[in-house]
C-alpha atoms as a PDB file:
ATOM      1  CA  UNK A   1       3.265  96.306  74.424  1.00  0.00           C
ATOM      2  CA  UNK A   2       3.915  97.609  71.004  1.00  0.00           C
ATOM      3  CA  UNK A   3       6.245  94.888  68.498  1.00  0.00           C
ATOM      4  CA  UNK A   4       9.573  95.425  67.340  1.00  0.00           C
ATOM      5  CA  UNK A   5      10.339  94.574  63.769  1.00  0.00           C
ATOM      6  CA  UNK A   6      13.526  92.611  63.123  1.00  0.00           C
ATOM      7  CA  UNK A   7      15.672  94.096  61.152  1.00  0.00           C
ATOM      8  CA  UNK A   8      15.054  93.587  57.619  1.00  0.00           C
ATOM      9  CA  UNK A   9      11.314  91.907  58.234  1.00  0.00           C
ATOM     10  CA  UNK A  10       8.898  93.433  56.762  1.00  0.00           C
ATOM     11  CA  UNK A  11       5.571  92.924  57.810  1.00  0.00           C
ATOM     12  CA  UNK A  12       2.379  93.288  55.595  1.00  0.00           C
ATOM     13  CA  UNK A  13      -1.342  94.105  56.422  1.00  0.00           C
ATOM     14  CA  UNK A  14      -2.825  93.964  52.645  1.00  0.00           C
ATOM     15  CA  UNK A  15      -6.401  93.945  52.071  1.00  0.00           C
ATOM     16  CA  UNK A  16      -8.882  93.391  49.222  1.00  0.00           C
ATOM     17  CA  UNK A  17     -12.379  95.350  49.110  1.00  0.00           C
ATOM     18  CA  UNK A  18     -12.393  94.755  45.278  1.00  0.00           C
ATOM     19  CA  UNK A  19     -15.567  92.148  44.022  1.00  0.00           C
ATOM     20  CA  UNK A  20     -17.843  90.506  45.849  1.00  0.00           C
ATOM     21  CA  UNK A  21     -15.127  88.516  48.171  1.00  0.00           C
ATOM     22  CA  UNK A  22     -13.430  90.706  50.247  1.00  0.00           C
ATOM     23  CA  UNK A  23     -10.416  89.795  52.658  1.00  0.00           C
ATOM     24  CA  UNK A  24      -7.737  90.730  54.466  1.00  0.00           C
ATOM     25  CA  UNK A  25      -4.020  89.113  55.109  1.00  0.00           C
ATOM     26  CA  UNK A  26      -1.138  89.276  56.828  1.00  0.00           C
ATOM     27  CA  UNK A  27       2.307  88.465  55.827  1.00  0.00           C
ATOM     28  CA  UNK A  28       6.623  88.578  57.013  1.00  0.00           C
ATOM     29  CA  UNK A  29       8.771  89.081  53.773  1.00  0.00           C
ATOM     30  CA  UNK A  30      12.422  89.318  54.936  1.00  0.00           C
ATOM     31  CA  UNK A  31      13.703  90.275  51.412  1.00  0.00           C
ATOM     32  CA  UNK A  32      13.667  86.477  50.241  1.00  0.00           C
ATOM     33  CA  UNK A  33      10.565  84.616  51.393  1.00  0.00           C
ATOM     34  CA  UNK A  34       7.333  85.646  51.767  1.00  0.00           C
ATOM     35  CA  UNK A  35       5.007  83.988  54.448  1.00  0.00           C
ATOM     36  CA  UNK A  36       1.522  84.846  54.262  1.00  0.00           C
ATOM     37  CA  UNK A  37       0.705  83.694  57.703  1.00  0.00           C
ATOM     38  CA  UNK A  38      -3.504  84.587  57.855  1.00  0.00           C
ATOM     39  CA  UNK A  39      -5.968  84.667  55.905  1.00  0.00           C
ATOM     40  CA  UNK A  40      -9.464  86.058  56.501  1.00  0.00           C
ATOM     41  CA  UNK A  41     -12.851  86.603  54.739  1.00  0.00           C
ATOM     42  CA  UNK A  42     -14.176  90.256  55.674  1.00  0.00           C
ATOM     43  CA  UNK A  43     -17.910  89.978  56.340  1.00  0.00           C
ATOM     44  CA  UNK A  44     -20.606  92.625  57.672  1.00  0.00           C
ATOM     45  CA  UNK A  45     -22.504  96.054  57.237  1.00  0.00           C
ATOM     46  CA  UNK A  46     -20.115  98.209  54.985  1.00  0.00           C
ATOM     47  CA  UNK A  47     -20.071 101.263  57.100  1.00  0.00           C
ATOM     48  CA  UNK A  48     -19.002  98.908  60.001  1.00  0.00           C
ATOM     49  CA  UNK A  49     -16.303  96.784  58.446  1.00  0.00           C
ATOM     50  CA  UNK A  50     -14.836 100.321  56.859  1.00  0.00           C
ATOM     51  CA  UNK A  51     -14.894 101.319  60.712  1.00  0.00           C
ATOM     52  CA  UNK A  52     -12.993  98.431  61.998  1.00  0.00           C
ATOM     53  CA  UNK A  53     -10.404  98.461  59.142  1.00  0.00           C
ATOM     54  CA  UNK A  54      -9.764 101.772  59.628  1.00  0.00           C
ATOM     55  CA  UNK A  55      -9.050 101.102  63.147  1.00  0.00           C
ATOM     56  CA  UNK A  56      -7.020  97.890  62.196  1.00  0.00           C
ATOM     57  CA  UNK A  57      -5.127  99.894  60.059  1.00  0.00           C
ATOM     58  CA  UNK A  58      -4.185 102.757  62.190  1.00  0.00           C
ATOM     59  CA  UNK A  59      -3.119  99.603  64.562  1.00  0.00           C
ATOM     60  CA  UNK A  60      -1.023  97.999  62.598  1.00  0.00           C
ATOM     61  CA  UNK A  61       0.704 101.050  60.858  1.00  0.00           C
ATOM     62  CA  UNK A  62       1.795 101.878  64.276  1.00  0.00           C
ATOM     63  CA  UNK A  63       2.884  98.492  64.893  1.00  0.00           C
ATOM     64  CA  UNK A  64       5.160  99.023  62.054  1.00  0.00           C
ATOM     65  CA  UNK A  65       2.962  97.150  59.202  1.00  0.00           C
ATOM     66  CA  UNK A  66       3.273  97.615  55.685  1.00  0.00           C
ATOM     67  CA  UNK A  67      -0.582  98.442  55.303  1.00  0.00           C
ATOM     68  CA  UNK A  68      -1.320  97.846  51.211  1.00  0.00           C
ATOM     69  CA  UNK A  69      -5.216  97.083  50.231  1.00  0.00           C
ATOM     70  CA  UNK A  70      -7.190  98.078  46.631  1.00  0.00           C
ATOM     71  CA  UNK A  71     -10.567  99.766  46.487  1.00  0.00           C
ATOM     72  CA  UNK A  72     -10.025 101.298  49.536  1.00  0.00           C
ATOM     73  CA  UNK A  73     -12.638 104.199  50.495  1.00  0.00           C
ATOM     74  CA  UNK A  74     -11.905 107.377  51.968  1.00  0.00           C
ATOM     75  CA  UNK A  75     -10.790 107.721  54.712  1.00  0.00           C
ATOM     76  CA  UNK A  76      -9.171 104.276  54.402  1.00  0.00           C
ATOM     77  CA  UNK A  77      -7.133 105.158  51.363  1.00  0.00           C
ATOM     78  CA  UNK A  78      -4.836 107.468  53.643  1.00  0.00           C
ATOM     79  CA  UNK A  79      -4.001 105.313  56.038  1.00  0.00           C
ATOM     80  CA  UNK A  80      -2.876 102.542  53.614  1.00  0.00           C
ATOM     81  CA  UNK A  81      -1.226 102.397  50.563  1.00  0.00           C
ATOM     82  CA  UNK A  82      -3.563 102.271  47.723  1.00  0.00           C
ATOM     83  CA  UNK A  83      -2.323  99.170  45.156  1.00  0.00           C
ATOM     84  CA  UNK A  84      -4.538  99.321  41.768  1.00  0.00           C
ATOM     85  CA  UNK A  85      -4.233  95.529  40.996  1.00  0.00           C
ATOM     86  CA  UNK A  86      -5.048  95.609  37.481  1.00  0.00           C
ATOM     87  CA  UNK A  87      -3.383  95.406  34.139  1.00  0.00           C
ATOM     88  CA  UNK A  88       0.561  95.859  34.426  1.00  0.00           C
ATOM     89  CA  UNK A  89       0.316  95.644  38.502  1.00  0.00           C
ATOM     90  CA  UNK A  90      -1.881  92.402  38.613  1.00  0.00           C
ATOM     91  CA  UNK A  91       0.359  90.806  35.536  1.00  0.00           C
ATOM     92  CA  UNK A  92       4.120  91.986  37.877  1.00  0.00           C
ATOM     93  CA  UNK A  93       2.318  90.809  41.262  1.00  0.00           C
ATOM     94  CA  UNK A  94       1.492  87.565  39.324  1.00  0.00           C
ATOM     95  CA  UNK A  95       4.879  87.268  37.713  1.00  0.00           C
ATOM     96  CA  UNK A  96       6.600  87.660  41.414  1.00  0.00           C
ATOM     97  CA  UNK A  97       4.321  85.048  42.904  1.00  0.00           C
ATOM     98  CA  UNK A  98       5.096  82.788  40.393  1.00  0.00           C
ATOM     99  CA  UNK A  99       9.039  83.315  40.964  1.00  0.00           C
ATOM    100  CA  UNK A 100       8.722  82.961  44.349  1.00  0.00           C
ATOM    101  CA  UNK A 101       6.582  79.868  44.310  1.00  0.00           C
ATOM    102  CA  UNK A 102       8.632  78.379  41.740  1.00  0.00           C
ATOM    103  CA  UNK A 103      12.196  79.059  43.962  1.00  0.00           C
ATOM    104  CA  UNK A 104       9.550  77.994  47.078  1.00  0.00           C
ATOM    105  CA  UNK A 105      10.040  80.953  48.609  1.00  0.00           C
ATOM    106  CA  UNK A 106       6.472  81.754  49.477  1.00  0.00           C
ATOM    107  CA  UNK A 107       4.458  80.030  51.645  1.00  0.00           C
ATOM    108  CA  UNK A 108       0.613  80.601  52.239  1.00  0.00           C
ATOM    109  CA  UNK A 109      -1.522  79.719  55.003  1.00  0.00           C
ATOM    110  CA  UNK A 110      -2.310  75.930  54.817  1.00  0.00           C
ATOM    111  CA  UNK A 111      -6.029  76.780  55.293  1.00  0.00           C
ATOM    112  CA  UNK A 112      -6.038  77.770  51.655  1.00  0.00           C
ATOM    113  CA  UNK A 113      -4.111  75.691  49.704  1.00  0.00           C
ATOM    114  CA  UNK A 114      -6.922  75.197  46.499  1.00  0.00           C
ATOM    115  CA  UNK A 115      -6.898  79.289  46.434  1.00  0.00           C
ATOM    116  CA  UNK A 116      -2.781  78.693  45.776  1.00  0.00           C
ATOM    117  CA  UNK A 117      -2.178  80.487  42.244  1.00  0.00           C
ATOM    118  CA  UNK A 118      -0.260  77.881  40.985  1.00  0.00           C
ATOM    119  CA  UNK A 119       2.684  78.099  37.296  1.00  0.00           C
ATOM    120  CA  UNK A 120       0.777  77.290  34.116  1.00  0.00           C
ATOM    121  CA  UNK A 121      -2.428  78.034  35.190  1.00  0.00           C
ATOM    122  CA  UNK A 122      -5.006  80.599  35.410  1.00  0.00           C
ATOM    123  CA  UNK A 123      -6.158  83.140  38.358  1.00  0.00           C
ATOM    124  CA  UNK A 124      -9.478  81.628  39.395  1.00  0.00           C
ATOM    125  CA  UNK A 125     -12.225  83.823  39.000  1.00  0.00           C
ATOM    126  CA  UNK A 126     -16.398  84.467  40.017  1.00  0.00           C
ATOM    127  CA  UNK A 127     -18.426  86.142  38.030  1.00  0.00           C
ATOM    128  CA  UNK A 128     -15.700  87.679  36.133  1.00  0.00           C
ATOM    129  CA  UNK A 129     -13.845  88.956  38.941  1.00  0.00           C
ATOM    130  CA  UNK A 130     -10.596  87.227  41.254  1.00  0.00           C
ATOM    131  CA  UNK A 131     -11.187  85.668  43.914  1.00  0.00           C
ATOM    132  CA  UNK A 132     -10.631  87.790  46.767  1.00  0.00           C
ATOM    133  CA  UNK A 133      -8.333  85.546  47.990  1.00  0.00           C
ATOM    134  CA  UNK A 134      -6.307  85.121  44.833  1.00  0.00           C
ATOM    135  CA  UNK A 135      -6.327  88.930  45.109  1.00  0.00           C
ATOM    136  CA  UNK A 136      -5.400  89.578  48.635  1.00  0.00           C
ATOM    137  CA  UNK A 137      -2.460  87.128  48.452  1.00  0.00           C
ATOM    138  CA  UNK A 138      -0.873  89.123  45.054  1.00  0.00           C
ATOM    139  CA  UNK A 139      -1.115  92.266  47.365  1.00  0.00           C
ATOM    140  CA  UNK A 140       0.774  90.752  50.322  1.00  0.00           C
ATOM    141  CA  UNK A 141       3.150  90.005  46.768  1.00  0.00           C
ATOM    142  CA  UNK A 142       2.764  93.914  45.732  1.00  0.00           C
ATOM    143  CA  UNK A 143       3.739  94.851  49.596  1.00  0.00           C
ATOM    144  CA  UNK A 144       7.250  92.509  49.148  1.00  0.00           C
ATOM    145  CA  UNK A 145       7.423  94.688  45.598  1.00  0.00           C
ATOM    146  CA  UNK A 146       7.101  97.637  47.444  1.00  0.00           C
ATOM    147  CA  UNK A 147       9.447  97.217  49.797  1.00  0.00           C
ATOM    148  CA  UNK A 148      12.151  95.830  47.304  1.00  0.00           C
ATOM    149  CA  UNK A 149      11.821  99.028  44.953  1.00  0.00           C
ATOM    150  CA  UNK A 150      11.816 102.057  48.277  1.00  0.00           C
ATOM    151  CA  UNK A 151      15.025  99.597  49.554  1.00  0.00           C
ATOM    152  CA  UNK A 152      16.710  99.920  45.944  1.00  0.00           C
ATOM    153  CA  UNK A 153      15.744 103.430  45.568  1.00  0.00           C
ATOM    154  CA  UNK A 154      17.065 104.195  48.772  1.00  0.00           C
ATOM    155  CA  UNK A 155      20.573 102.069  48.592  1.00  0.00           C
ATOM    156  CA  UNK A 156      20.798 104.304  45.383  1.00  0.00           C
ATOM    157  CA  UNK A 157      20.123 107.555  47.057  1.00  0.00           C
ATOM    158  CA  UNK A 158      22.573 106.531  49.959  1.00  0.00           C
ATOM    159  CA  UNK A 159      25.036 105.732  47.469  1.00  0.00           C
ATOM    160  CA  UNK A 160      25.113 109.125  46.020  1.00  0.00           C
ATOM    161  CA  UNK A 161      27.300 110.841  48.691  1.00  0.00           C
ATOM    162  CA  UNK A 162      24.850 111.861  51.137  1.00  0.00           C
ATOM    163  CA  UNK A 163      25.871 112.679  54.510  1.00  0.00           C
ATOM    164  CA  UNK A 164      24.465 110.306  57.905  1.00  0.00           C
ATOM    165  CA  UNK A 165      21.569 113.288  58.254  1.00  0.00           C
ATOM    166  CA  UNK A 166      20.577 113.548  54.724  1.00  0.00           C
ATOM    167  CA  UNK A 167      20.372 109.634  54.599  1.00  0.00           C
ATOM    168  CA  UNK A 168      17.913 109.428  57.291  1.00  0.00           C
ATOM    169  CA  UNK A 169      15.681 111.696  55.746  1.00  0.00           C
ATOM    170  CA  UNK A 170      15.731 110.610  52.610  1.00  0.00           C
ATOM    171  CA  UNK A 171      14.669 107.282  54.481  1.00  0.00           C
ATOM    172  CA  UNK A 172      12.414 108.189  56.325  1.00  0.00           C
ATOM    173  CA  UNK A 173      10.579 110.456  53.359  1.00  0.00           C
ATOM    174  CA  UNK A 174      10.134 107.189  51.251  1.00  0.00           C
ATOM    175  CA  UNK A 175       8.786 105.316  54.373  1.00  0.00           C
ATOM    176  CA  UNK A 176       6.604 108.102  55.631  1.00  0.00           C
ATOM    177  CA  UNK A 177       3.088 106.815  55.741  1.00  0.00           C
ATOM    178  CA  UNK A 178       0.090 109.356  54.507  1.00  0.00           C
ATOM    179  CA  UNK A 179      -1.502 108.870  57.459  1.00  0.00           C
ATOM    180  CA  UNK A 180       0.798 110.152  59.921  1.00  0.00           C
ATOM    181  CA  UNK A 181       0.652 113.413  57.792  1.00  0.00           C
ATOM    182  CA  UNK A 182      -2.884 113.845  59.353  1.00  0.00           C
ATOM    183  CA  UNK A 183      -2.459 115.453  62.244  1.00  0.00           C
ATOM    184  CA  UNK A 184      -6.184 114.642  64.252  1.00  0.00           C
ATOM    185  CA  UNK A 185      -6.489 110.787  64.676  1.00  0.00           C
ATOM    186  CA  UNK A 186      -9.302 111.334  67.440  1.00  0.00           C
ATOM    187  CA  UNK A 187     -12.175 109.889  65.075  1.00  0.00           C
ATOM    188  CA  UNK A 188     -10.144 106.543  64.997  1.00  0.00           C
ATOM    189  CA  UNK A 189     -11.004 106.322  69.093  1.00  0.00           C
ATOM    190  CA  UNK A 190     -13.923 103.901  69.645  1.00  0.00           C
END
């Protein structure tokens, strides 16, 4: 049975391939609070974990995930958004997290509270690069960015004068994921 989003939930599959510690999370941001509900360490042959991803994140999509992950290889990178968390990105995804924790409107999975990025301190890193946890949680962070900035571009759009019919497409062109564009998913089957 597929899931029904709630109106105004988003939900957010984000994943970090980036450095030697990769995971994956999942998250519900309803516009205020973010709740970063799982985290997981991503283990296993390359070719294989790419495989299952890609499956996971065909899933999801059609489950009506935000799908959001950095260093993502092709064929990956069409079926997810594509977040470069460097420079400006990393320092607004950092800057947001720190709001929200500060207002305690985020809340991450109590399996990994000493990963927390916690106000006045520094992203933890090994050998030079963030912990893939650090990083994975300031994606599920970039996904509740994401959705913030299509929702004020489209309130702006709708406030323009469009008519019902125009609105919808103008909705449904900022929410239109890559991947649906391509039109053969049979190499996802198992």
């Amino acid at each position: 049975m597929e899931e029904q989003n709630v109106k105004g939930v988003l939900r957010v599959f984000a994943m970090s391939l980036a450095g030697p510690e990769k995971c994956k999370a999942y998250a519900i941001y309803d516009g205020q609070n973010l709740v970063i509900t799982h985290i997981q360490a991503l283990t296993g042959e390359p070719d294989v974990l790419e495989r299952n991803l890609l499956r996971e994140t065909w899933r999801r999509q059609s489950e009506g995930f935000l799908c959001i992950g950095e260093a993502l290889p092709e064929p990956l990178a069409y079926f997810a958004r594509q977040f470069i968390l460097d420079g400006e990105n990393r320092d607004a995804a950092l800057e947001t997290y720190l709001c929200l924790a500060e207002n305690g409107n985020i809340i991450v999975a109590p399996e990994y509270p000493e990963y927390m990025p916690q106000p006045g301190c520094h992203i933890r890193t090994a050998q030079g690069e963030d912990i893939g946890v650090h990083r994975v949680i300031l994606l599920c962070v970039a996904g509740s960015m994401i959705s913030a900035f299509i929702d004020r571009i489209t309130d702006e759009l709708v406030n323009e004068g469009l008519t019902d019919e125009q609105q919808e497409i103008v909705k449904l062109a900022l929410d239109y994921p890559r991947s649906l564009l391509l039109s053969d998913s049979s190499h996802l089957s198992a």
